[in-house]
N, C-alpha and C. Protein backbone atom coordinates (compact mmCIF):
# COMPACT_ATOMS: atom_id res chain seq x y z
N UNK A 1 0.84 -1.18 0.00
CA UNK A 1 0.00 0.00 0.00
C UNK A 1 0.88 1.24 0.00
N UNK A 2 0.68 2.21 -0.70
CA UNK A 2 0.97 3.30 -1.18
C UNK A 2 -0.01 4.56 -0.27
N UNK A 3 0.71 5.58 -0.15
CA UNK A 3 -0.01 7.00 -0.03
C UNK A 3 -0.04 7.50 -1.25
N UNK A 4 -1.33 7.88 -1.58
CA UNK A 4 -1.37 8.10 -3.13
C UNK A 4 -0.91 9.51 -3.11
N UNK A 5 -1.61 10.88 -2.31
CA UNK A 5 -1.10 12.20 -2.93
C UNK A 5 -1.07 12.85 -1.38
N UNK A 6 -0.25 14.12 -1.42
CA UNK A 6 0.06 14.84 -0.66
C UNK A 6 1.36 15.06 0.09
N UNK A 7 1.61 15.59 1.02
CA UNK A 7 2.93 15.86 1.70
C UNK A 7 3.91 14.27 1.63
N UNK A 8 3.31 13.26 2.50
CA UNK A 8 3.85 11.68 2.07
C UNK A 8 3.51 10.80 1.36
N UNK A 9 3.11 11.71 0.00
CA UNK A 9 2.83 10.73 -1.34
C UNK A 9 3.83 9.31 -2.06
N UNK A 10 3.62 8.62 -2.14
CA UNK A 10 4.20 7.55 -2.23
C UNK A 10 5.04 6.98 -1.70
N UNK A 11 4.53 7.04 0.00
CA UNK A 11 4.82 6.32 1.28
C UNK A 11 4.95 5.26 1.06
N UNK A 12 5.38 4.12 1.55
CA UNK A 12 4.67 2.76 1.66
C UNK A 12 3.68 2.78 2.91
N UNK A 13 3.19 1.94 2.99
CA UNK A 13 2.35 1.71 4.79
C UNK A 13 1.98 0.04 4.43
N UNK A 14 2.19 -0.56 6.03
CA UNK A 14 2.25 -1.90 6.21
C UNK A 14 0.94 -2.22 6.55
N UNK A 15 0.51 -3.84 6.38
CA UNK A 15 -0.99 -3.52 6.61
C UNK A 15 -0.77 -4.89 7.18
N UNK A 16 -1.79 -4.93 8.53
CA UNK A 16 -2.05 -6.56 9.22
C UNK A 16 -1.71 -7.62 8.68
N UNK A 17 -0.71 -8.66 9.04
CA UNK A 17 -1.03 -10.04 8.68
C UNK A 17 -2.69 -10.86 8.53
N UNK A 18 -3.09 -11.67 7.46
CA UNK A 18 -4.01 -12.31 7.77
C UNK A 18 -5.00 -11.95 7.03
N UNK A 19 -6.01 -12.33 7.18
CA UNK A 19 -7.48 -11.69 6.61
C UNK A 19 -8.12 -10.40 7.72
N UNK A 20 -8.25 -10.85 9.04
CA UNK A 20 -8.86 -10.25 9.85
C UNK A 20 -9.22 -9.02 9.66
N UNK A 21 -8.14 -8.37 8.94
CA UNK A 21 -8.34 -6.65 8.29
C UNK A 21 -7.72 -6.31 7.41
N UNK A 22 -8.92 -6.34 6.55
CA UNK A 22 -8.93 -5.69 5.13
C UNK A 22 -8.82 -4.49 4.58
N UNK A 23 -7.68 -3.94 4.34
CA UNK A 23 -6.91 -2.48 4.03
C UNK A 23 -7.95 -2.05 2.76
N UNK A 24 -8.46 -0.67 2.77
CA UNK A 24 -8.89 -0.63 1.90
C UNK A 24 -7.72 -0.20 0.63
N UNK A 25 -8.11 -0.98 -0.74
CA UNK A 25 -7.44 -0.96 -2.10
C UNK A 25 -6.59 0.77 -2.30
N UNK A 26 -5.34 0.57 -2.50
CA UNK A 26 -5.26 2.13 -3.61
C UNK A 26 -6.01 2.62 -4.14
N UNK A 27 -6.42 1.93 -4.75
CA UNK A 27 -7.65 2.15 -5.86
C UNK A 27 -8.85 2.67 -5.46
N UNK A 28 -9.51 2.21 -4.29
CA UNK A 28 -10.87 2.78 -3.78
C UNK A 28 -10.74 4.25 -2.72
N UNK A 29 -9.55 3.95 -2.20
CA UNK A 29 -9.01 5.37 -1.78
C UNK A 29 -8.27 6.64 -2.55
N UNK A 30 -7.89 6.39 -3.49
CA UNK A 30 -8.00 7.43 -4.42
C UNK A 30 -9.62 7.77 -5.12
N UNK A 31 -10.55 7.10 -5.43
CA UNK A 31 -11.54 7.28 -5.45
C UNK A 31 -12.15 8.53 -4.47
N UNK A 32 -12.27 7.26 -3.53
CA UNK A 32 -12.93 8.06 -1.93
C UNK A 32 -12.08 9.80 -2.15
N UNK A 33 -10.90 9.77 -1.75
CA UNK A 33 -10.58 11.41 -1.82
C UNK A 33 -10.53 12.00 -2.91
N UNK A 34 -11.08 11.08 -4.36
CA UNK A 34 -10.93 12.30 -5.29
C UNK A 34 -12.30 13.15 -4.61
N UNK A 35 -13.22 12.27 -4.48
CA UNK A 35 -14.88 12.61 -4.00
C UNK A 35 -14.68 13.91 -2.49
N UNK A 36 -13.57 13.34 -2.02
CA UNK A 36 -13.59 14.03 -0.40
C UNK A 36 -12.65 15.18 -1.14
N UNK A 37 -12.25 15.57 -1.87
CA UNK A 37 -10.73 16.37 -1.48
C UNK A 37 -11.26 17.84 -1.62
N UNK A 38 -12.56 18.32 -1.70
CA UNK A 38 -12.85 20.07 -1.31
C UNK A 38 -12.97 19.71 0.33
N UNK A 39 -13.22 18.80 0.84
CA UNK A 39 -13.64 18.82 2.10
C UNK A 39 -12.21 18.59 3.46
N UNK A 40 -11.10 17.94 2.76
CA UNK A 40 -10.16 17.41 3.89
C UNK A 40 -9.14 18.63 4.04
N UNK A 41 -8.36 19.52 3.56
CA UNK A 41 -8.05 20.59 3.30
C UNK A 41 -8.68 21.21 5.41
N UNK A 42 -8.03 21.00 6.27
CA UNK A 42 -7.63 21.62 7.86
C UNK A 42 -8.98 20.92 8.49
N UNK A 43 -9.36 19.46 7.77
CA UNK A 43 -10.80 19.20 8.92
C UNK A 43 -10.76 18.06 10.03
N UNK A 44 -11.10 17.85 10.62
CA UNK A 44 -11.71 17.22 12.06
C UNK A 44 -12.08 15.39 11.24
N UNK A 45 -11.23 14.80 11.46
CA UNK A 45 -11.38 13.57 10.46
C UNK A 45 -11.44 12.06 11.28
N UNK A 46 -12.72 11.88 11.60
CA UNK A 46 -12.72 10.38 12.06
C UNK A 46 -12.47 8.85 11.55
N UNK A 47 -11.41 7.81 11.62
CA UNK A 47 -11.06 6.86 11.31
C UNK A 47 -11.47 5.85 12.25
N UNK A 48 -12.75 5.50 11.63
CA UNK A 48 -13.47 4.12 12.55
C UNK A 48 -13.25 2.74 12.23
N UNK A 49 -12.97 2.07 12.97
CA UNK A 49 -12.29 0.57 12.43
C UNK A 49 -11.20 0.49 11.20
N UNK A 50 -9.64 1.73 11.82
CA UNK A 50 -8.86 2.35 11.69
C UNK A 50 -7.73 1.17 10.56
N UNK A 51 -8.00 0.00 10.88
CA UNK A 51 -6.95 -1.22 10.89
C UNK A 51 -5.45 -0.92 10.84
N UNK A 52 -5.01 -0.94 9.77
CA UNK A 52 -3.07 -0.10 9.09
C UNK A 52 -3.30 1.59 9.18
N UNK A 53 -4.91 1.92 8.97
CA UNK A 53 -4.07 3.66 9.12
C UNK A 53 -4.50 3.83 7.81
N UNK A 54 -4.64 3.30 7.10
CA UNK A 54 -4.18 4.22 5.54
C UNK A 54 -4.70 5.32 5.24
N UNK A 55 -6.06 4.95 5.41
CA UNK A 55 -7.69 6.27 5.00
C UNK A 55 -6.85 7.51 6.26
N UNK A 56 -6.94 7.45 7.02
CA UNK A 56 -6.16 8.58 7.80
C UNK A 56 -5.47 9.09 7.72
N UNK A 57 -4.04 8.25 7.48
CA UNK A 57 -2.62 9.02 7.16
C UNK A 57 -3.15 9.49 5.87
N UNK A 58 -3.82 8.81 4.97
CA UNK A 58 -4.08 9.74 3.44
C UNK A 58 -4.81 11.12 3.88
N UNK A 59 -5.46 11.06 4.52
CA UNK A 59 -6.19 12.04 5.21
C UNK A 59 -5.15 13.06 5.86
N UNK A 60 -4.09 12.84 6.77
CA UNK A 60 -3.34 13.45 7.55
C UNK A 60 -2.41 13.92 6.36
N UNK A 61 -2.16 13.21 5.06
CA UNK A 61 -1.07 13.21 4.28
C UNK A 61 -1.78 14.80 3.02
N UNK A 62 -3.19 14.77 3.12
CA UNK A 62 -3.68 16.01 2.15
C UNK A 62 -4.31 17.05 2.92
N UNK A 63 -3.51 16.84 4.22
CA UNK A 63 -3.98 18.56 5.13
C UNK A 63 -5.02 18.35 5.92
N UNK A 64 -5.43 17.50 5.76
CA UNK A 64 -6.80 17.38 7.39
C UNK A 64 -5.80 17.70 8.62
N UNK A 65 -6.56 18.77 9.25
CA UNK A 65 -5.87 18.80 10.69
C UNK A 65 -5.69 18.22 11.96
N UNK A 66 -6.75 17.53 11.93
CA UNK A 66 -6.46 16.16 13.09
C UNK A 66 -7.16 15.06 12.30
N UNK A 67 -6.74 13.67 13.13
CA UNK A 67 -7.28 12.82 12.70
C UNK A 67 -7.49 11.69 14.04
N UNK A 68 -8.72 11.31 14.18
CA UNK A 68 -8.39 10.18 15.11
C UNK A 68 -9.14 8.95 14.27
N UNK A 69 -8.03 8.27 15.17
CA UNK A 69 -8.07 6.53 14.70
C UNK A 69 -8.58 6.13 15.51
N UNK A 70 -9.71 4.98 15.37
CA UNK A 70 -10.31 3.95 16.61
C UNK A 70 -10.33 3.13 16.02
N UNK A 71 -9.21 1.65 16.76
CA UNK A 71 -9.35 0.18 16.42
C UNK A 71 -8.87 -0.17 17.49
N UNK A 72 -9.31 -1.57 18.11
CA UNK A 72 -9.42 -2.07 19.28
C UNK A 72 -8.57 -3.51 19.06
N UNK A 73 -8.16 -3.76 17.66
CA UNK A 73 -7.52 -5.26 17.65
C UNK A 73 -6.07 -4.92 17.33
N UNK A 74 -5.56 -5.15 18.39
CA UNK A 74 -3.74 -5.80 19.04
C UNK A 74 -3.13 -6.08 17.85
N UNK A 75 -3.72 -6.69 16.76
CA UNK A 75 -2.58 -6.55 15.79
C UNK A 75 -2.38 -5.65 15.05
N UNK A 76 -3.48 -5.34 14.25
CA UNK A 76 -4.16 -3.21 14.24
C UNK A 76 -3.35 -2.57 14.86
N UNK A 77 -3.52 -2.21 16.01
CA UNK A 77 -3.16 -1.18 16.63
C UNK A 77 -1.32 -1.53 16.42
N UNK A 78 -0.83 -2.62 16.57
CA UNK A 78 0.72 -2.43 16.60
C UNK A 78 1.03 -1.74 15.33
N UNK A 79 0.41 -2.34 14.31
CA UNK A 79 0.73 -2.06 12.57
C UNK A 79 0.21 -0.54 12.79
N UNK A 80 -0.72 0.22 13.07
CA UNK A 80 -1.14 1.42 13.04
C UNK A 80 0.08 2.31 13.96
N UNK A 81 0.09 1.75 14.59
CA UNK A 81 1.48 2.47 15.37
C UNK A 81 2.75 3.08 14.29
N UNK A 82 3.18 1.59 14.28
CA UNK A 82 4.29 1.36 13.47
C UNK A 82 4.03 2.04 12.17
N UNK A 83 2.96 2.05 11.79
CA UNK A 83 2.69 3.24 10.15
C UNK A 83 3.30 4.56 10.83
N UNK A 84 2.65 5.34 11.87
CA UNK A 84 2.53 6.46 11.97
C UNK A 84 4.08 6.90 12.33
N UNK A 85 4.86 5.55 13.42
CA UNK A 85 6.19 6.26 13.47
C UNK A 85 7.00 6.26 12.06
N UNK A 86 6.93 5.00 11.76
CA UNK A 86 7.27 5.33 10.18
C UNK A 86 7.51 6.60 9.21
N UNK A 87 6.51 6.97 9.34
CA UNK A 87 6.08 8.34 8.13
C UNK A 87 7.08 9.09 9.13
N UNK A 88 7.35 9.45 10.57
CA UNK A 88 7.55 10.60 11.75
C UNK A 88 6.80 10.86 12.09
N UNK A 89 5.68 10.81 11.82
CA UNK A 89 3.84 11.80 12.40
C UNK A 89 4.24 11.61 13.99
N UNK A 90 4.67 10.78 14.84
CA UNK A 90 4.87 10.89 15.98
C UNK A 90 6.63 11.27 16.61
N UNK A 91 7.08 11.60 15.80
CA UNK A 91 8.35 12.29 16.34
C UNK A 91 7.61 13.24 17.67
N UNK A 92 9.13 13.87 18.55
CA UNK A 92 8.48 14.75 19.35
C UNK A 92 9.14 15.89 19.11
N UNK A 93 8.36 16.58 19.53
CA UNK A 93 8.30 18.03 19.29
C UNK A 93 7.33 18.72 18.00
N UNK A 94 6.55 17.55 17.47
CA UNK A 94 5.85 17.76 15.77
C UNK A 94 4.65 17.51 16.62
N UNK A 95 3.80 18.70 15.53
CA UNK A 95 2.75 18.40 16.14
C UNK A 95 1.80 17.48 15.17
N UNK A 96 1.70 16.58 15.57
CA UNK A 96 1.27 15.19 14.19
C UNK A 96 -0.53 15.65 14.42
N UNK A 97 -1.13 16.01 15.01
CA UNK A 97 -2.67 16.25 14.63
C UNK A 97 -3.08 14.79 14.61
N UNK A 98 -2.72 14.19 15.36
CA UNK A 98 -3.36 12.27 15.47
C UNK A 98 -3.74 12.04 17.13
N UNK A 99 -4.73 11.49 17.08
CA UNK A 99 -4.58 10.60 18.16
C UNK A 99 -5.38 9.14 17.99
N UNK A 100 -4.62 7.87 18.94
CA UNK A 100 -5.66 6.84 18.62
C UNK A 100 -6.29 6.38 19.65
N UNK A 101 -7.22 5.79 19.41
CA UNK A 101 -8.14 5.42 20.41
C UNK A 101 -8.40 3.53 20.43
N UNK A 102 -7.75 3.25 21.60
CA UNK A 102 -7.56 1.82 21.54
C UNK A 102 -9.01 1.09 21.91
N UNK A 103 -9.98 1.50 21.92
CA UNK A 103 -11.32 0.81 21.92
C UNK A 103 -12.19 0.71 21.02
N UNK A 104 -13.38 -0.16 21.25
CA UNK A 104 -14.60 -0.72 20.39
C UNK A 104 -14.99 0.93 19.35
N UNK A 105 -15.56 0.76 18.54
CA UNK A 105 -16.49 2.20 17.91
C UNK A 105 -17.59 2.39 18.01
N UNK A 106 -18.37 1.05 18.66
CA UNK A 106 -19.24 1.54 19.40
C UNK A 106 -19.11 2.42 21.46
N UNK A 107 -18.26 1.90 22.19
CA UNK A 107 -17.86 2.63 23.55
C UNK A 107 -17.28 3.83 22.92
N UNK A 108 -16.27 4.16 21.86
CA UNK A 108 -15.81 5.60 21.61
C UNK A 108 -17.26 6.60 21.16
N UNK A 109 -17.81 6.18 19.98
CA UNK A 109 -18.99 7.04 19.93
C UNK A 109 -19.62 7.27 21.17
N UNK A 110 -19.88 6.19 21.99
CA UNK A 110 -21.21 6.61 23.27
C UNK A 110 -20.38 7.49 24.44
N UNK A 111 -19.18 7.47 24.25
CA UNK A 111 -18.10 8.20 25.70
C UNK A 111 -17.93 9.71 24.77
N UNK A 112 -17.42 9.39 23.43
CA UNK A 112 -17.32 10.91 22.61
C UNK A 112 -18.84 11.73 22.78
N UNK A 113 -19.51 11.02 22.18
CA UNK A 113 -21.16 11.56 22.36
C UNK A 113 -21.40 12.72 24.45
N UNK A 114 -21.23 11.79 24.79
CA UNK A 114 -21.47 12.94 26.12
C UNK A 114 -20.45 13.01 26.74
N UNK A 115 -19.44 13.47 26.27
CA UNK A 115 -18.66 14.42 26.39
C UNK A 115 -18.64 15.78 25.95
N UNK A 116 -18.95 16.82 27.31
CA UNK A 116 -19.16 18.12 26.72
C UNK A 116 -18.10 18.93 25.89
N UNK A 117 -17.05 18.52 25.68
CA UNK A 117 -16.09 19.17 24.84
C UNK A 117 -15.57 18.25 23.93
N UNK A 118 -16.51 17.65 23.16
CA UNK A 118 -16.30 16.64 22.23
C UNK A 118 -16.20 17.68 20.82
N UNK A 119 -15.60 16.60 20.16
CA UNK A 119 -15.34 17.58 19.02
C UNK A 119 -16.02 17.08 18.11
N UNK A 120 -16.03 18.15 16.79
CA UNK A 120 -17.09 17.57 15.67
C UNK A 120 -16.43 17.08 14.21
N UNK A 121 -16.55 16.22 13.82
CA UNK A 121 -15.87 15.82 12.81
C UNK A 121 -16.82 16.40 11.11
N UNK A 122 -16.00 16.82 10.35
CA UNK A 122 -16.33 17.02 9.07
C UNK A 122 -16.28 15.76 8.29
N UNK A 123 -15.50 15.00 8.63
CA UNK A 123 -15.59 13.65 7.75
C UNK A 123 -15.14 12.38 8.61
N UNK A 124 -16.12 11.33 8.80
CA UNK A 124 -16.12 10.38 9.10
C UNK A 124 -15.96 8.76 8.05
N UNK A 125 -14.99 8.11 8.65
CA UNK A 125 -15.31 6.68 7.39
C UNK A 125 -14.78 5.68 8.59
N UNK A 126 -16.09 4.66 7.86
CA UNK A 126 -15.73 3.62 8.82
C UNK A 126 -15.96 2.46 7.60
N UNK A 127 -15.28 1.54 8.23
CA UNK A 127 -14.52 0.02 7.18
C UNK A 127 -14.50 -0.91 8.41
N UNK A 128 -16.02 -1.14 8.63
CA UNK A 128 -15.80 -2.81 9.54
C UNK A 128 -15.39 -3.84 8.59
N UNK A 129 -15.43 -4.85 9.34
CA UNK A 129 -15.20 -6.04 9.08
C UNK A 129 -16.28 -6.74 7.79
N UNK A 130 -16.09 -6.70 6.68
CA UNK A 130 -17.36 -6.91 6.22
C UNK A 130 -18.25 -8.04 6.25
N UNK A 131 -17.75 -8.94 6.90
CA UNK A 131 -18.46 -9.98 7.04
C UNK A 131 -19.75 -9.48 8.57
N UNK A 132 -18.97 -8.57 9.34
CA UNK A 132 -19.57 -8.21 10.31
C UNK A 132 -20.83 -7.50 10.17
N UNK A 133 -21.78 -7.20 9.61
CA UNK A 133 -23.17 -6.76 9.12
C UNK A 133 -23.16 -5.66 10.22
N UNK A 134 -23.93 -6.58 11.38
CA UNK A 134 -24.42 -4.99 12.50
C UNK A 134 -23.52 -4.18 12.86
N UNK A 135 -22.17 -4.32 12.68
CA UNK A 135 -21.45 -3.16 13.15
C UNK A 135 -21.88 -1.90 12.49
N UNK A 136 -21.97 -2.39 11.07
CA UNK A 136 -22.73 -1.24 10.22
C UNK A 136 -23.79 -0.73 10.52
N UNK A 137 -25.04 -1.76 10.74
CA UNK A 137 -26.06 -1.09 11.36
C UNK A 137 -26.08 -0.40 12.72
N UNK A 138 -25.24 -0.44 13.57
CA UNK A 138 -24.71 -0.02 14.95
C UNK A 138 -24.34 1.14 15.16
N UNK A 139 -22.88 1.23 14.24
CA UNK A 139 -22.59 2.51 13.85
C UNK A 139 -22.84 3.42 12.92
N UNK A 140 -23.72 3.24 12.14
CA UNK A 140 -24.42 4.08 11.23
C UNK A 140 -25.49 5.19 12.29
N UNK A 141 -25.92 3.77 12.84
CA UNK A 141 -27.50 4.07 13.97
C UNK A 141 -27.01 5.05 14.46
N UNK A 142 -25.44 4.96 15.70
CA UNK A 142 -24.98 5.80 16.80
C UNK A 142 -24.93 7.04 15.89
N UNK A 143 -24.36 7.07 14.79
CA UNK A 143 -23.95 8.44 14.12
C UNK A 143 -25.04 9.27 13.63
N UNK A 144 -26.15 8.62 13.08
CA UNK A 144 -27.17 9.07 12.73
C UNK A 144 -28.32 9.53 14.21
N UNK A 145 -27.77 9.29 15.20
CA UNK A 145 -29.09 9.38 16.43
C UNK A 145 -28.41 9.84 17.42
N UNK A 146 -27.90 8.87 18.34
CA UNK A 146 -27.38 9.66 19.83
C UNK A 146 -26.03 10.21 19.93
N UNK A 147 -25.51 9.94 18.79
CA UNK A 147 -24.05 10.24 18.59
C UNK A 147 -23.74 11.56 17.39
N UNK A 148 -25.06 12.17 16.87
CA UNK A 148 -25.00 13.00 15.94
C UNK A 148 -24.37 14.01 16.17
N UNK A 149 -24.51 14.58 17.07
CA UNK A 149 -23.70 15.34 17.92
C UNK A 149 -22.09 15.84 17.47
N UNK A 150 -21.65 14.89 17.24
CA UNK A 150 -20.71 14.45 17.08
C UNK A 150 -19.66 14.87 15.21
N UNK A 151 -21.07 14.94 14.95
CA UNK A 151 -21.25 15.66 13.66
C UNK A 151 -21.49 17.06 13.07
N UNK A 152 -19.95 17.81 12.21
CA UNK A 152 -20.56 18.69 11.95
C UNK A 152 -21.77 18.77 10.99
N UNK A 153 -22.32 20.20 11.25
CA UNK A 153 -23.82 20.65 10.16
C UNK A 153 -23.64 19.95 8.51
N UNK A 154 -22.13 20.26 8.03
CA UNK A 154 -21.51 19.49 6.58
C UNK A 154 -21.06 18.36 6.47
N UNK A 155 -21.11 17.53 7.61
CA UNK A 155 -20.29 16.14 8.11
C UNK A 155 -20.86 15.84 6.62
N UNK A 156 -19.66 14.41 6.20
CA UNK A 156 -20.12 13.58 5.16
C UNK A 156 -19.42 12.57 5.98
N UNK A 157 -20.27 11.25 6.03
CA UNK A 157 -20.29 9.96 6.81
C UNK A 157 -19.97 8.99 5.50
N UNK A 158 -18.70 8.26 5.44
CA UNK A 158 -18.88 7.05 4.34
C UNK A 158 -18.39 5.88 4.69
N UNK A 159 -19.36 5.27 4.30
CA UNK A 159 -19.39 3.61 4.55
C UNK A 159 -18.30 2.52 3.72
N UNK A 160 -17.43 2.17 3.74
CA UNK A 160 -16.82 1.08 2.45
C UNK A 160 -17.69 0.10 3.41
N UNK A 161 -18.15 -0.98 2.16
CA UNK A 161 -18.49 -1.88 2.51
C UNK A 161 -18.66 -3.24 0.79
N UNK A 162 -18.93 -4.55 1.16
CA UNK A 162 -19.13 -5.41 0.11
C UNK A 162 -20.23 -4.77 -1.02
N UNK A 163 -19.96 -4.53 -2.56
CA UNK A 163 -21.06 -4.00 -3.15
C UNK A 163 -22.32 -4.73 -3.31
N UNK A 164 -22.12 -6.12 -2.65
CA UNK A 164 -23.53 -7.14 -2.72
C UNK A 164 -24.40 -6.46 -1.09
N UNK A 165 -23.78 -6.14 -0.84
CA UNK A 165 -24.27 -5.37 0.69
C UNK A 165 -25.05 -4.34 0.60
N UNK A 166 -26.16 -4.35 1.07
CA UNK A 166 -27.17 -3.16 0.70
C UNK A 166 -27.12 -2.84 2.20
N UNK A 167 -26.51 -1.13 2.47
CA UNK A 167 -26.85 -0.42 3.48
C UNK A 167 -28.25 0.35 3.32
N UNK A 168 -28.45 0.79 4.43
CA UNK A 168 -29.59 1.43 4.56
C UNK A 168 -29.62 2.69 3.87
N UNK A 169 -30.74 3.93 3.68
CA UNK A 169 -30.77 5.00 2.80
C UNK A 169 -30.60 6.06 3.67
N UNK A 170 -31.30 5.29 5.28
CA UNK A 170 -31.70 6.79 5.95
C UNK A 170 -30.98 5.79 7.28
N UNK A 171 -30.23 6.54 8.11
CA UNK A 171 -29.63 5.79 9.48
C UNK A 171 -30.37 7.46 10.45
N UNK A 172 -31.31 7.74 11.06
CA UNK A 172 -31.64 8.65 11.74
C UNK A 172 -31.89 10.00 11.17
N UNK A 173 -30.53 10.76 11.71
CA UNK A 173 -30.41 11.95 10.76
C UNK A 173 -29.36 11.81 9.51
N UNK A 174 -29.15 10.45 9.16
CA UNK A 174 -27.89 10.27 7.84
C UNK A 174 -28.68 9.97 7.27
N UNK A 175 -28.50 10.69 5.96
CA UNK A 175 -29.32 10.45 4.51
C UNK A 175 -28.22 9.97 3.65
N UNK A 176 -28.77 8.81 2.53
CA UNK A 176 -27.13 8.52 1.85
C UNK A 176 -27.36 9.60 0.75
N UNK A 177 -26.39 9.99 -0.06
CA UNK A 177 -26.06 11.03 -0.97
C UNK A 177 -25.93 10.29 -2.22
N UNK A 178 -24.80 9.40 -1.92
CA UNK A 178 -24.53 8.65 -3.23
C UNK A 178 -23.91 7.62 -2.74
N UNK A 179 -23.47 6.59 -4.23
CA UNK A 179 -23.19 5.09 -3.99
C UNK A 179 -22.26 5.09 -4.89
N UNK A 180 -20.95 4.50 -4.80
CA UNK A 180 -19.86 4.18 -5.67
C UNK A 180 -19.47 3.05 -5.92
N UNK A 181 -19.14 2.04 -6.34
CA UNK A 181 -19.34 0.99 -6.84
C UNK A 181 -17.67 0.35 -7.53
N UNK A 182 -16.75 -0.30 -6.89
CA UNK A 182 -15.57 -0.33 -7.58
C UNK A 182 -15.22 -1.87 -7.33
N UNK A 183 -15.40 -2.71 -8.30
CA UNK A 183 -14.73 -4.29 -7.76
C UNK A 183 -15.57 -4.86 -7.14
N UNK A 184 -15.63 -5.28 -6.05
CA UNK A 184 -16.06 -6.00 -5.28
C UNK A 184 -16.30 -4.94 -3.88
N UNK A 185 -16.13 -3.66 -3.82
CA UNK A 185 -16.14 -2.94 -3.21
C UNK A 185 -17.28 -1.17 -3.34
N UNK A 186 -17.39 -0.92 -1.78
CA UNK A 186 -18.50 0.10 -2.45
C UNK A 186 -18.60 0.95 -1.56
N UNK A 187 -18.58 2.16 -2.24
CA UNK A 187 -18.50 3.30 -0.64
C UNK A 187 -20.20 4.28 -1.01
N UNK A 188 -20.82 4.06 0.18
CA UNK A 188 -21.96 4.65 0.55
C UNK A 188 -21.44 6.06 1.44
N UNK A 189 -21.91 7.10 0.41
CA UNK A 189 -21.70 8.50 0.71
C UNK A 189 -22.85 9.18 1.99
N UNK A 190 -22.78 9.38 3.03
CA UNK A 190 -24.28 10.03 3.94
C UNK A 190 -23.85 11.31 4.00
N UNK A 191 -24.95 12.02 4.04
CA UNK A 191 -25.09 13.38 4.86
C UNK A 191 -25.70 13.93 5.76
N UNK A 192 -25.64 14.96 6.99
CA UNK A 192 -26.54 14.93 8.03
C UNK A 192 -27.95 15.70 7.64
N UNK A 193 -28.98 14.71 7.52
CA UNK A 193 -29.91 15.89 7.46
C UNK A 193 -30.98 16.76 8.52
N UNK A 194 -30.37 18.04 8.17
CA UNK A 194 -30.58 18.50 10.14
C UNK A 194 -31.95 18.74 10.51
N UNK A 195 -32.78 18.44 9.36
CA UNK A 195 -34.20 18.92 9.77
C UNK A 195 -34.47 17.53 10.73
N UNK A 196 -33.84 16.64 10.76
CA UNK A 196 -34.23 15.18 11.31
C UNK A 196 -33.67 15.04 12.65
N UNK A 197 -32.44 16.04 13.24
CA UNK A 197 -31.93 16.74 14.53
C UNK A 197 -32.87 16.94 15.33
């Protein structure tokens, strides 16, 4: 895996042994930020079921100003580590705009959610497990309902998931926008719609 564009464009980054976590393709992440790139440019960028990092550091790598990572599996998190010292993002004295969060994405949404100085993210993407179904419905739900919060007024929420996989249209206040379609792969675009707040 490659960083496709920005400050550490054609990085390498290491990705989990195994199946357990599935890096998303070069290919679907150049996609994803051709679609995102008016929006990542100094924003508030959530990485849910984080695995190697990539969607983030690409994120951290075209000017988003922070980024947090949440993945909870031990082999994840070492490889996510090891990406970030890699690049330097964690040298000291730099201010790398990262932090990770070593738990579930469902306990981070419900602890971020009421927390009064929680912050709001402009762009969220989450990449469960795809065999895992309800995580999707779980965390779609939290983001779209008790966790909206959490969301700015322009948030765009996107799903990768299997393209035989039909997500939902409406998760609360997430409306989907659009559907992309690449391989065997498919990113469901949401937006918040605030009349539903």
């Amino acid at each position: 895996m490659r960083i496709i564009a920005g400050s550490l464009r054609s990085r390498t980054l290491e990705a989990p042994q195994g199946v357990a976590t599935r890096p998303t393709s070069d290919r679907l992440r150049e996609t994803l930020f051709n679609v995102l790139a008016p929006r990542i440019e100094g924003a508030a960028f959530l990485d849910l079921y984080s695995g190697s990092g990539a969607v983030g550091i690409e994120a951290l790598s075209r000017g988003a100003a922070r980024v947090e990572f949440v993945e909870k599996a031990p082999p994840a998190l070492k490889v996510l580590r090891g990406n970030l010292q890699k690049l330097g993002l964690d040298s000291p004295g730099k201010t790398a705009g990262f932090r990770i969060h070593a738990v579930g994405v469902g306990a981070f949404l419900r602890r971020a959610a009421d927390d009064p100085r929680r912050e709001r993210y402009e762009v969220v993407f989450l990449d469960p497990p795809w065999d895992a179904a309800e995580e999707y419905t779980a965390t779609l739900g939290l983001l779209g309902c008790s966790a909206a919060g959490l969301l700015a007024a322009n948030a765009a929420v996107i799903a990768e998931h299997r393209k035989k996989q039909r997500l939902d249209d409406r998760y609360g206040a997430l409306e989907r926008t659009r559907l992309l379609e690449q391989g065997d792969a498919a990113l469901s675009f949401y937006g918040v719609d605030c009349l539903s707040l």
